[in-house]
N, C-alpha and C. Protein backbone atom coordinates (compact mmCIF):
# COMPACT_ATOMS: atom_id res chain seq x y z
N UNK A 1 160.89 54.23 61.23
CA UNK A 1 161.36 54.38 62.57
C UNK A 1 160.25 54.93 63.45
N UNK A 2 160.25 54.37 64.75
CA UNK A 2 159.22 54.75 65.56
C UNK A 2 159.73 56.06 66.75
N UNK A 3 158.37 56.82 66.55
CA UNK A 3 158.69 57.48 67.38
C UNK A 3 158.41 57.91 68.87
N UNK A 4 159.39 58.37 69.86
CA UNK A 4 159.75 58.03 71.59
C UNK A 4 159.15 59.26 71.83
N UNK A 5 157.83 59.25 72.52
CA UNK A 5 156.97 60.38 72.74
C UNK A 5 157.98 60.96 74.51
N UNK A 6 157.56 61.90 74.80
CA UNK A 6 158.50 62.48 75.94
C UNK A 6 158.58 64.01 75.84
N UNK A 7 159.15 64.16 76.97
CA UNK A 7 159.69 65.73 77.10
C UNK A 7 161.15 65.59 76.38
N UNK A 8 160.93 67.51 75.99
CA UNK A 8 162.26 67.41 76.02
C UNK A 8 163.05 68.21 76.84
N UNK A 9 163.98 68.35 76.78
CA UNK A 9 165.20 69.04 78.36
C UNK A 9 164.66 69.94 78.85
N UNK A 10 164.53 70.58 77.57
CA UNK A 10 164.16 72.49 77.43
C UNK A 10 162.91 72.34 78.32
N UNK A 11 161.92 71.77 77.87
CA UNK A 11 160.51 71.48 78.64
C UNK A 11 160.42 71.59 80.17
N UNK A 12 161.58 70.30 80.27
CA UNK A 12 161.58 69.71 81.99
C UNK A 12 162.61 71.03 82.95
N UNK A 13 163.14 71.63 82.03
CA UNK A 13 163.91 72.98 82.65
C UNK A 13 162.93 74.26 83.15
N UNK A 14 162.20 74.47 81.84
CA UNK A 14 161.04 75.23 82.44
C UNK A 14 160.17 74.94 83.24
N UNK A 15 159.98 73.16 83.55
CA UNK A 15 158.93 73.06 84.38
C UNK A 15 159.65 73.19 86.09
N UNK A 16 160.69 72.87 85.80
CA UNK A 16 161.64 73.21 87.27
C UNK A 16 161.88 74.66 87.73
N UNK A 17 161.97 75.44 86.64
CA UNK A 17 162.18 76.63 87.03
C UNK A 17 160.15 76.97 87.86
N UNK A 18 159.67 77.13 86.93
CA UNK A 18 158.36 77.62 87.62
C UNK A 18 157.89 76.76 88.73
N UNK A 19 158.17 75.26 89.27
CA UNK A 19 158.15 75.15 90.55
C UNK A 19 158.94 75.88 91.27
N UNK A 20 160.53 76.13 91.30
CA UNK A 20 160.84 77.17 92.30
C UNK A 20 160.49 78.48 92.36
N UNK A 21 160.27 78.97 91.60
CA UNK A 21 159.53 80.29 91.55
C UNK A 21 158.42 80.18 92.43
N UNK A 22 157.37 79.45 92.17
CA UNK A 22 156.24 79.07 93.17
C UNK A 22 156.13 78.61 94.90
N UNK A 23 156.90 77.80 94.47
CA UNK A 23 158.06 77.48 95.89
C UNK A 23 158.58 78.95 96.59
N UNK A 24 159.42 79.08 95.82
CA UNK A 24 159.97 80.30 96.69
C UNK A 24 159.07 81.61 97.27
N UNK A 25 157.54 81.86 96.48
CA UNK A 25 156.65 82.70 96.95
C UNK A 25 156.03 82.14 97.71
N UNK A 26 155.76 80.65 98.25
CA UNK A 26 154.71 80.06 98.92
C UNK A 26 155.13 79.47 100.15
N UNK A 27 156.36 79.37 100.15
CA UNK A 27 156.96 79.19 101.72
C UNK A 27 157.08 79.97 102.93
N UNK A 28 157.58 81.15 102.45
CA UNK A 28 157.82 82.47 103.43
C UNK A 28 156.09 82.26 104.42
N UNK A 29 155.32 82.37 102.95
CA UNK A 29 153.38 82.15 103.35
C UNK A 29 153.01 81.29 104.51
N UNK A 30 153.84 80.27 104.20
CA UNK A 30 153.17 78.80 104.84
C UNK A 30 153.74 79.04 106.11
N UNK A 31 155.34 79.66 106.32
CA UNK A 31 155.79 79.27 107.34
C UNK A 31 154.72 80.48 108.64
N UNK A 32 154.56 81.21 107.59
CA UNK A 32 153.51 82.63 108.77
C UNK A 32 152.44 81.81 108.96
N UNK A 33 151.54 81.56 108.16
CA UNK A 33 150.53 80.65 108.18
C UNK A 33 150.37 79.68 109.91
N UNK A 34 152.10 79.13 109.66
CA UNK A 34 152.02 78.15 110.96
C UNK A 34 151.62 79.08 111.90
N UNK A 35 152.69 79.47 112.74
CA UNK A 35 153.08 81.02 113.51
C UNK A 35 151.52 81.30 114.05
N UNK A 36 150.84 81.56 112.86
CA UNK A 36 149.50 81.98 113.04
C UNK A 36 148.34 80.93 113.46
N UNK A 37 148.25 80.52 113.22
CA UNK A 37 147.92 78.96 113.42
C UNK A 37 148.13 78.39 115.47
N UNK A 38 149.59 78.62 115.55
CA UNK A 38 150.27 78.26 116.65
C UNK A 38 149.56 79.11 118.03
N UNK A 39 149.60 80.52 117.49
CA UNK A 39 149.07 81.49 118.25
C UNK A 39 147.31 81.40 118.27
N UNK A 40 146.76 80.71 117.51
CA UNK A 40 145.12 80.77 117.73
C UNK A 40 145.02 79.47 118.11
N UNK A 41 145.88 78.65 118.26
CA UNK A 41 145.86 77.22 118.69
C UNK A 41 145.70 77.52 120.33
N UNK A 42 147.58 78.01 120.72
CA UNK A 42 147.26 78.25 122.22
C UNK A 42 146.34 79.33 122.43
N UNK A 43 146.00 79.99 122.22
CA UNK A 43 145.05 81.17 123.09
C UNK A 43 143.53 79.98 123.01
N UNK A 44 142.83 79.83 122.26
CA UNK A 44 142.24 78.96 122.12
C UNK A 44 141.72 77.78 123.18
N UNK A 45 143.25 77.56 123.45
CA UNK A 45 143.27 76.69 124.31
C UNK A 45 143.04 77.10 125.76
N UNK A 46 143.73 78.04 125.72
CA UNK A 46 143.49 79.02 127.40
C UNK A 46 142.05 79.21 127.37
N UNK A 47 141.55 79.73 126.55
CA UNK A 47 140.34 79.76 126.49
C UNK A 47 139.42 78.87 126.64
N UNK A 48 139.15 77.57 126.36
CA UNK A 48 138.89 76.20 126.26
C UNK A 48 138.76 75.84 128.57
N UNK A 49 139.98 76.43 128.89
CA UNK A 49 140.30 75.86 129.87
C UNK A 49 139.80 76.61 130.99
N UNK A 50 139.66 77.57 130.55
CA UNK A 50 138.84 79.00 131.48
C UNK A 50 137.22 78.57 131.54
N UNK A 51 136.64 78.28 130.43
CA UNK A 51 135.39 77.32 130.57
C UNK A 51 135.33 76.00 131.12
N UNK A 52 136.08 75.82 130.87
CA UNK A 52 135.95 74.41 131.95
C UNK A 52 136.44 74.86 133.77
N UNK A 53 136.87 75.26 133.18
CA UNK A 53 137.02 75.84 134.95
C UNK A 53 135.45 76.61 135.36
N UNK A 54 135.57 77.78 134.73
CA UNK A 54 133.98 77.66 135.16
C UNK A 54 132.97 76.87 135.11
N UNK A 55 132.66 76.61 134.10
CA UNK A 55 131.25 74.83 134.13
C UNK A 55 131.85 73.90 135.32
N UNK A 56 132.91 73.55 135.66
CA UNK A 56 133.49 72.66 136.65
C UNK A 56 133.06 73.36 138.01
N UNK A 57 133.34 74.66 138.13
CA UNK A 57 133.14 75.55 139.62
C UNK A 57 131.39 75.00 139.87
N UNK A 58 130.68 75.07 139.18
CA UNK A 58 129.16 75.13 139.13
C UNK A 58 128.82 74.12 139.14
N UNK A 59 129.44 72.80 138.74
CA UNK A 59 128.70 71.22 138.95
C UNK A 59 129.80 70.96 139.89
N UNK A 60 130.94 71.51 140.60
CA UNK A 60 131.07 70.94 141.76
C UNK A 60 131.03 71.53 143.00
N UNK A 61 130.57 72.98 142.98
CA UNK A 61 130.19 73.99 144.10
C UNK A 61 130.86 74.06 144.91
N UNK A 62 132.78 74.01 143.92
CA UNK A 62 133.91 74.99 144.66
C UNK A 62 134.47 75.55 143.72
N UNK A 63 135.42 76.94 144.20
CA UNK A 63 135.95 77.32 143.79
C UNK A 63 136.97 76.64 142.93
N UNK A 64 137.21 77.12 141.23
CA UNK A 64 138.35 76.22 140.49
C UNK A 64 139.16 77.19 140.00
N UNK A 65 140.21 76.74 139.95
CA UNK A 65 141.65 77.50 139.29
C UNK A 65 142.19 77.70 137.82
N UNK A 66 142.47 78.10 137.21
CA UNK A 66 143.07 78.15 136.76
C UNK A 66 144.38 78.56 136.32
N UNK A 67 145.58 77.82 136.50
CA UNK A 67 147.10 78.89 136.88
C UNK A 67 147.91 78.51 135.89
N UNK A 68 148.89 79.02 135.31
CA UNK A 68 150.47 79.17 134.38
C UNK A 68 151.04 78.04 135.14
N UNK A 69 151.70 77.10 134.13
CA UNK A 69 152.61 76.15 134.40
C UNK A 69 153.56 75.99 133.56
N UNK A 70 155.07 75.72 133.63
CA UNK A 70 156.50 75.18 133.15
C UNK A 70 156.32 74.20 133.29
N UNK A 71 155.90 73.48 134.26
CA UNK A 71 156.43 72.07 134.90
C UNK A 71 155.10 71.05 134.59
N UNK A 72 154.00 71.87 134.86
CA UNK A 72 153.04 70.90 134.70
C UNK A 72 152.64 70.28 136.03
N UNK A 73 153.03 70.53 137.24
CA UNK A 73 152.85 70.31 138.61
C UNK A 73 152.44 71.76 139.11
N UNK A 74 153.43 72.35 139.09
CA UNK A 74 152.69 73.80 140.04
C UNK A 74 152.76 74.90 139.40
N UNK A 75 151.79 75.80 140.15
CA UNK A 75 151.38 77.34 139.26
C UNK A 75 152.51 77.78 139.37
N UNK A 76 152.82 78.70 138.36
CA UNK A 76 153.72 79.80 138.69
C UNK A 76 153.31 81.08 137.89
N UNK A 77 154.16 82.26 138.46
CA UNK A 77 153.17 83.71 137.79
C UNK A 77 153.70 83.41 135.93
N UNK A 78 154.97 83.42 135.48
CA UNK A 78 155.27 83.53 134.10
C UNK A 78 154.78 82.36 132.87
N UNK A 79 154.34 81.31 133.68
CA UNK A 79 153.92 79.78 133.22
C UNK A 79 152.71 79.26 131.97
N UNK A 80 152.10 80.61 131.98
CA UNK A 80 150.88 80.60 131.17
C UNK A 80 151.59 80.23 129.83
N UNK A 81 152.30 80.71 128.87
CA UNK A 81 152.94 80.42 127.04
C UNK A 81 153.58 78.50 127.25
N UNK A 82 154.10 78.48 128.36
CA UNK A 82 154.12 77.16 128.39
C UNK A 82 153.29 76.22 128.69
N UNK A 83 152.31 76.43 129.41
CA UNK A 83 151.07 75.30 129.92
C UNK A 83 150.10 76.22 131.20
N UNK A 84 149.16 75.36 131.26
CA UNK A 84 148.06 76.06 132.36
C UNK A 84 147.73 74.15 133.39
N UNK A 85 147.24 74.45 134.55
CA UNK A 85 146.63 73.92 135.28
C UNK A 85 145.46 74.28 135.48
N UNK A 86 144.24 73.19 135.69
CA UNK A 86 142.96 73.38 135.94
C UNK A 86 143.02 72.80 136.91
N UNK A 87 142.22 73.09 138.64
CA UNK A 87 142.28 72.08 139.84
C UNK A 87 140.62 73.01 140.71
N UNK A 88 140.19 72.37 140.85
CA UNK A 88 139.23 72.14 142.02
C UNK A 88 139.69 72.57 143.33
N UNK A 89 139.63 73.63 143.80
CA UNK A 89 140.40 74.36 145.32
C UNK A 89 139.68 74.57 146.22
N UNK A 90 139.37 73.44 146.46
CA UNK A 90 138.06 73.15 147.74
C UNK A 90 138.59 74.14 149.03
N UNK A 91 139.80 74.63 149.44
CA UNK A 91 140.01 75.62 150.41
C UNK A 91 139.19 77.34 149.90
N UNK A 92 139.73 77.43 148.64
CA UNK A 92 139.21 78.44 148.27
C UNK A 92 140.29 79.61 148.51
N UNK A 93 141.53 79.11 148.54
CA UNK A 93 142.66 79.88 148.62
C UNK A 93 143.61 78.79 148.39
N UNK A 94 144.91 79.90 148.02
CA UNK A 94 146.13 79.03 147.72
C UNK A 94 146.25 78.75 146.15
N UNK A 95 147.50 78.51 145.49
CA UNK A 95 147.30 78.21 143.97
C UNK A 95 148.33 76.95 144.21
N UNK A 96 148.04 76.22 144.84
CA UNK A 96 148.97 74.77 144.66
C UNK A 96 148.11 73.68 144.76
N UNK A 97 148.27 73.19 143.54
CA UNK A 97 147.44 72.48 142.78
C UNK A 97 147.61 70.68 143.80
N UNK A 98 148.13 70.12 144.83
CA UNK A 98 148.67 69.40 144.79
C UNK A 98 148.84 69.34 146.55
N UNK A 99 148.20 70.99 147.02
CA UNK A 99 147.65 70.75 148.63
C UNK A 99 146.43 69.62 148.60
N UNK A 100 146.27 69.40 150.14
CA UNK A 100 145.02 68.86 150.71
C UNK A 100 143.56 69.35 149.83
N UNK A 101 143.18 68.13 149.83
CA UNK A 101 141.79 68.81 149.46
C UNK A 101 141.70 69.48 147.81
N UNK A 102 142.28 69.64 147.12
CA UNK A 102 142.61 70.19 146.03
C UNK A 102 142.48 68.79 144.93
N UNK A 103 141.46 69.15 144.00
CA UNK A 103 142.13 67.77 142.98
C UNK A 103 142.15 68.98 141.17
N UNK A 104 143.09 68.15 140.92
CA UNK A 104 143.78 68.53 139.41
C UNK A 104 142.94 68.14 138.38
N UNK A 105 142.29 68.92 137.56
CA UNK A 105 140.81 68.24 136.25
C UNK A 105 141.59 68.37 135.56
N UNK A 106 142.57 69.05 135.02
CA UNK A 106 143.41 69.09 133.20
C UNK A 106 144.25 69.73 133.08
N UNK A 107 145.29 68.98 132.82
CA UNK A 107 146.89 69.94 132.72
C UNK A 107 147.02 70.32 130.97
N UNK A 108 147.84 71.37 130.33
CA UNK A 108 147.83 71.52 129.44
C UNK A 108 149.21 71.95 129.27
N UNK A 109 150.24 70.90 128.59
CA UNK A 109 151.14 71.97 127.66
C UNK A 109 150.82 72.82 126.97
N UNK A 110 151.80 73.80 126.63
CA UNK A 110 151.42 74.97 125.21
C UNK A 110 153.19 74.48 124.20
N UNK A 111 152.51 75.74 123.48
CA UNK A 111 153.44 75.39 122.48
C UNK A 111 155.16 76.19 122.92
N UNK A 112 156.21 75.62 122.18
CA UNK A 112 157.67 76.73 122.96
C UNK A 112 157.96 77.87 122.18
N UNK A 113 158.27 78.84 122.67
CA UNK A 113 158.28 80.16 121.99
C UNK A 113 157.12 81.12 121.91
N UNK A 114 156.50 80.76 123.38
CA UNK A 114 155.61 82.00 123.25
C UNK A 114 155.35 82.08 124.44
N UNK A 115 155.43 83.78 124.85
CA UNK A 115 155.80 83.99 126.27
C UNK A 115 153.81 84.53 126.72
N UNK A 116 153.99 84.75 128.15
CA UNK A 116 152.90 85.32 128.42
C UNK A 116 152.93 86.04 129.62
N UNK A 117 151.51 87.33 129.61
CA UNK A 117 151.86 88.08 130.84
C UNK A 117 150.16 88.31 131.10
N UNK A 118 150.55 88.57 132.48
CA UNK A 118 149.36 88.43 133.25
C UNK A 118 148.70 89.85 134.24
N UNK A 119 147.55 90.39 133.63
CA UNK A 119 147.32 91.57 134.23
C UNK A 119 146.24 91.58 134.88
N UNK A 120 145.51 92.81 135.33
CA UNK A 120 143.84 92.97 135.97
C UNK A 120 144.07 91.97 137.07
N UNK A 121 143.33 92.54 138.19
CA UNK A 121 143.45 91.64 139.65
C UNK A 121 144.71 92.10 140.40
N UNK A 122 144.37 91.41 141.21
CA UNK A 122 145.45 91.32 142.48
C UNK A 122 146.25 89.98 141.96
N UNK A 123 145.76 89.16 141.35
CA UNK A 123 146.46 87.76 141.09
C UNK A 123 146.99 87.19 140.11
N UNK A 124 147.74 86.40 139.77
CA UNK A 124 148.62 85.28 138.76
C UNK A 124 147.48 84.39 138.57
N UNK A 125 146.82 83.90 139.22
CA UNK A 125 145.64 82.85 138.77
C UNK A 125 144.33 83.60 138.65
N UNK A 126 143.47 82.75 137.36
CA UNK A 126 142.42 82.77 137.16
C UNK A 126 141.25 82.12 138.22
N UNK A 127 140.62 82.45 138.99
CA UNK A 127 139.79 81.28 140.05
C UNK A 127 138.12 82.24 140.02
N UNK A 128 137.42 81.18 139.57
CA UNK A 128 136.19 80.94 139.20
C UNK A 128 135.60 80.48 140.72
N UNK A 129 134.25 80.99 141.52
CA UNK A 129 133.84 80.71 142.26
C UNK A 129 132.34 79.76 142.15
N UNK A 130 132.10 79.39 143.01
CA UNK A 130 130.57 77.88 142.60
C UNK A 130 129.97 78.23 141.93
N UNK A 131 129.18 79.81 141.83
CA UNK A 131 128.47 80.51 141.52
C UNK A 131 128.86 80.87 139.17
N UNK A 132 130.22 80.36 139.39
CA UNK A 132 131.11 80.77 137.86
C UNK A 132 131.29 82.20 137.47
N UNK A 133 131.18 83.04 138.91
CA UNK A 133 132.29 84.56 138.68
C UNK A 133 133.26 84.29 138.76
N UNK A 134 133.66 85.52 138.18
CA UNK A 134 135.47 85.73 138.71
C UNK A 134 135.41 86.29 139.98
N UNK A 135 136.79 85.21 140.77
CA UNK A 135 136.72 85.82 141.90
C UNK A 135 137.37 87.23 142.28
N UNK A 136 137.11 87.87 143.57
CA UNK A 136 137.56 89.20 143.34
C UNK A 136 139.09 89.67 143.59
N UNK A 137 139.65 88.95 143.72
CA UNK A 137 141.47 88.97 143.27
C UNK A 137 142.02 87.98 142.14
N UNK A 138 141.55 87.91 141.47
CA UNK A 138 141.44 86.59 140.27
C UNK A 138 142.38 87.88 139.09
N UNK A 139 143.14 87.40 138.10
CA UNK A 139 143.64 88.02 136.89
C UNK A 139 142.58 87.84 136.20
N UNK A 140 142.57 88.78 135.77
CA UNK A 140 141.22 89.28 134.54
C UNK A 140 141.88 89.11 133.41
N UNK A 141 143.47 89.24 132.77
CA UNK A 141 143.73 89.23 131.17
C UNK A 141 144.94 88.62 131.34
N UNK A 142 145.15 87.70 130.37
CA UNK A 142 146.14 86.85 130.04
C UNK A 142 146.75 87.16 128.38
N UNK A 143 147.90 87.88 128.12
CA UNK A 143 148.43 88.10 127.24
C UNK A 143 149.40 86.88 126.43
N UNK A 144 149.33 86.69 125.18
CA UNK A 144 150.26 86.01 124.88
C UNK A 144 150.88 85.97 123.65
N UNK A 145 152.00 86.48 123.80
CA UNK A 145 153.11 86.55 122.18
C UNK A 145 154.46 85.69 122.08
N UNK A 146 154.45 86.33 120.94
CA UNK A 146 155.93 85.17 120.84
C UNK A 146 157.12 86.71 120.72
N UNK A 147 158.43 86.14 121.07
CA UNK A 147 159.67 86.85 121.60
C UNK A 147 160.23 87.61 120.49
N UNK A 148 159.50 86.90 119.28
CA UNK A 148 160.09 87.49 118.11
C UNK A 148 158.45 87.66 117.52
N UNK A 149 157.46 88.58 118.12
CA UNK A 149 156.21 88.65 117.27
C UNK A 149 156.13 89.40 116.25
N UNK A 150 155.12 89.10 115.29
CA UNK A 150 155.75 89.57 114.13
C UNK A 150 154.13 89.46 113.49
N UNK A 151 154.25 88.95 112.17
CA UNK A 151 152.55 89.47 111.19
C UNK A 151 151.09 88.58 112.10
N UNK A 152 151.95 87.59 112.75
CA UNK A 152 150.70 86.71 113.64
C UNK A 152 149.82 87.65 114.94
N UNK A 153 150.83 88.48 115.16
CA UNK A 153 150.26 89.54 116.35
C UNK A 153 150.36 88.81 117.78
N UNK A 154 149.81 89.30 118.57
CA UNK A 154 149.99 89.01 120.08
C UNK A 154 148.22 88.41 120.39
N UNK A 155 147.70 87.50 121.47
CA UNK A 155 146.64 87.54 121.81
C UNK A 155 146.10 87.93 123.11
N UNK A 156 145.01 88.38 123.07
CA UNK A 156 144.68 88.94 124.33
C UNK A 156 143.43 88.13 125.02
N UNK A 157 143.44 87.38 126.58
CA UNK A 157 142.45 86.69 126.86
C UNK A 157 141.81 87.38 128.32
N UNK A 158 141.08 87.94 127.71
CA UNK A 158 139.97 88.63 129.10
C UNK A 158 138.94 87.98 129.27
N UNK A 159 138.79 88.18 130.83
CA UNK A 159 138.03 87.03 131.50
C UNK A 159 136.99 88.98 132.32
N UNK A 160 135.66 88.93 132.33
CA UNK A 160 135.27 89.84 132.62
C UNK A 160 134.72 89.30 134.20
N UNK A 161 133.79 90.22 134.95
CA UNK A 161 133.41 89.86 136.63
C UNK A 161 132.35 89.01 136.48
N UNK A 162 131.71 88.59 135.24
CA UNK A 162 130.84 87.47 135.56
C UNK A 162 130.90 86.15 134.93
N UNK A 163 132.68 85.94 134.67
CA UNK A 163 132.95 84.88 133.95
C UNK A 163 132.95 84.39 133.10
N UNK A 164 132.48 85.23 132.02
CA UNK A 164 132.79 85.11 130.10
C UNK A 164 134.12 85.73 129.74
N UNK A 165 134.52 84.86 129.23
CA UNK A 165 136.00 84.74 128.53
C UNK A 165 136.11 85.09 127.27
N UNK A 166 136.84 85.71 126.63
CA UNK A 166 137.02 86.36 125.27
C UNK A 166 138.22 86.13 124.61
N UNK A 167 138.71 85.98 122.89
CA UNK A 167 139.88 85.91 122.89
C UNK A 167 140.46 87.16 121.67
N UNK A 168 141.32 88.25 122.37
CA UNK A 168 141.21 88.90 120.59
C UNK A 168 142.64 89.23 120.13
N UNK A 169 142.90 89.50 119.22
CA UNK A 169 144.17 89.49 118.35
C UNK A 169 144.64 90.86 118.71
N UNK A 170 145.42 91.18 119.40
CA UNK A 170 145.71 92.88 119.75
C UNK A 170 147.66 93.23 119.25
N UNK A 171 148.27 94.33 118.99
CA UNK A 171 149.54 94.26 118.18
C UNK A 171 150.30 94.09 119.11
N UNK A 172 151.40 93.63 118.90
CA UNK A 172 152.75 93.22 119.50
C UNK A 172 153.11 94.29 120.18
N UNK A 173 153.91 93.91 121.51
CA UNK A 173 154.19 95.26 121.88
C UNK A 173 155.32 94.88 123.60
C-alpha cells in the first residue's frame, strides 16, 4: 500500500493557531503604523506647499498665499486638516483665492479626521512676499492632530521671519 504524504489535523490546527496569535499582535501595530503614516503624510504636505509658495513668490515677484480649505475654493481660518490653497495675490492683500488678479497654483485635499489650529501672527493665512519672507501679519505655526490623538502625536509646522519651514512631532494636547 502506498503511502498519502500530507499534514495531519493536529499539524494544520497548530499552524492556525500561531497565525492568529501573530495576527492578533500585528494588527493593533499596523493599524498605528497607518495613523502615523497619515499624520507625516499631511504635515508633509503642508510643508511641501509652504515651499512652493515661497519659490513661487520669488520667480513671480508677488506676494503668494497660502490658506486652510474645506471646500477647496476658499480660505477659511479652521480649513488647514482638510486641505490648503496655494494662489499668487498679486493685490497683496485679501485671502480669496478667486478675486481679480489672483491666480490659484495648487489645491490640496488632506486626509478626514484630523483637525488643525493656527497660531503666531495676526493671521489665518500663510503669505510669503517676492522677496520669500514671511509677511508681517502672516501665521507663523500650523498645528495638526487628530480628535482622538493618541501614540502618532500631534504635528507642529513653523514657518520662521525669513521663510524656512519646519515640521516637528510635538504631544497631543
Amino acid at each position: 500500500m502506498k503511502k498519502i504524504a500530507g499534514f495531519t489535523l493536529v499539524e494544520m490546527m497548530i499552524v492556525l493557531v500561531l497565525l492568529a496569535v501573530v495576527a492578533g499582535i500585528g494588527l493593533p501595530n499596523l493599524t498605528q503604523m497607518v495613523r502615523n503614516n497619515q499624520m507625516t503624510t499631511q504635515a508633509n504636505s503642508v510643508l511641501g506647499a509652504f515651499q512652493l509658495a515661497r519659490s513661487e513668490a520669488v520667480r513671480r515677484g508677488v506676494p503668494v498665499v497660502v490658506c486652510g480649505t474645506r471646500n477647496g475654493t476658499s480660505c477659511d481660518q479652521t480649513g488647514w486638516g482638510q486641505g490648503w490653497i496655494v494662489f499668487a495675490n498679486a493685490s497683496g492683500t485679501g485671502n480669496d483665492p478667486s478675486a481679480a488678479g489672483n491666480e490659484v497654483i495648487r489645491v490640496s485635499l488632506g486626509a478626514e479626521g484630523i483637525d488643525a489650529s493656527v497660531s503666531g501672527g495676526s493671521g489665518t493665512v500663510v503669505r510669503f512676499a517676492e522677496t520669500s519672507l514671511l509677511h508681517a501679519n502672516s501665521a507663523r505655526e500650523i498645528r495638526l492632530a487628530r480628535s482622538t490623538c493618541g501614540p502618532e502625536r500631534a504635528r507642529r509646522i513653523q514657518v520662521v521671519v525669513g521663510g524656512r519651514a519646519s515640521v516637528e512631532e510635538v504631544p497631543c494636547s
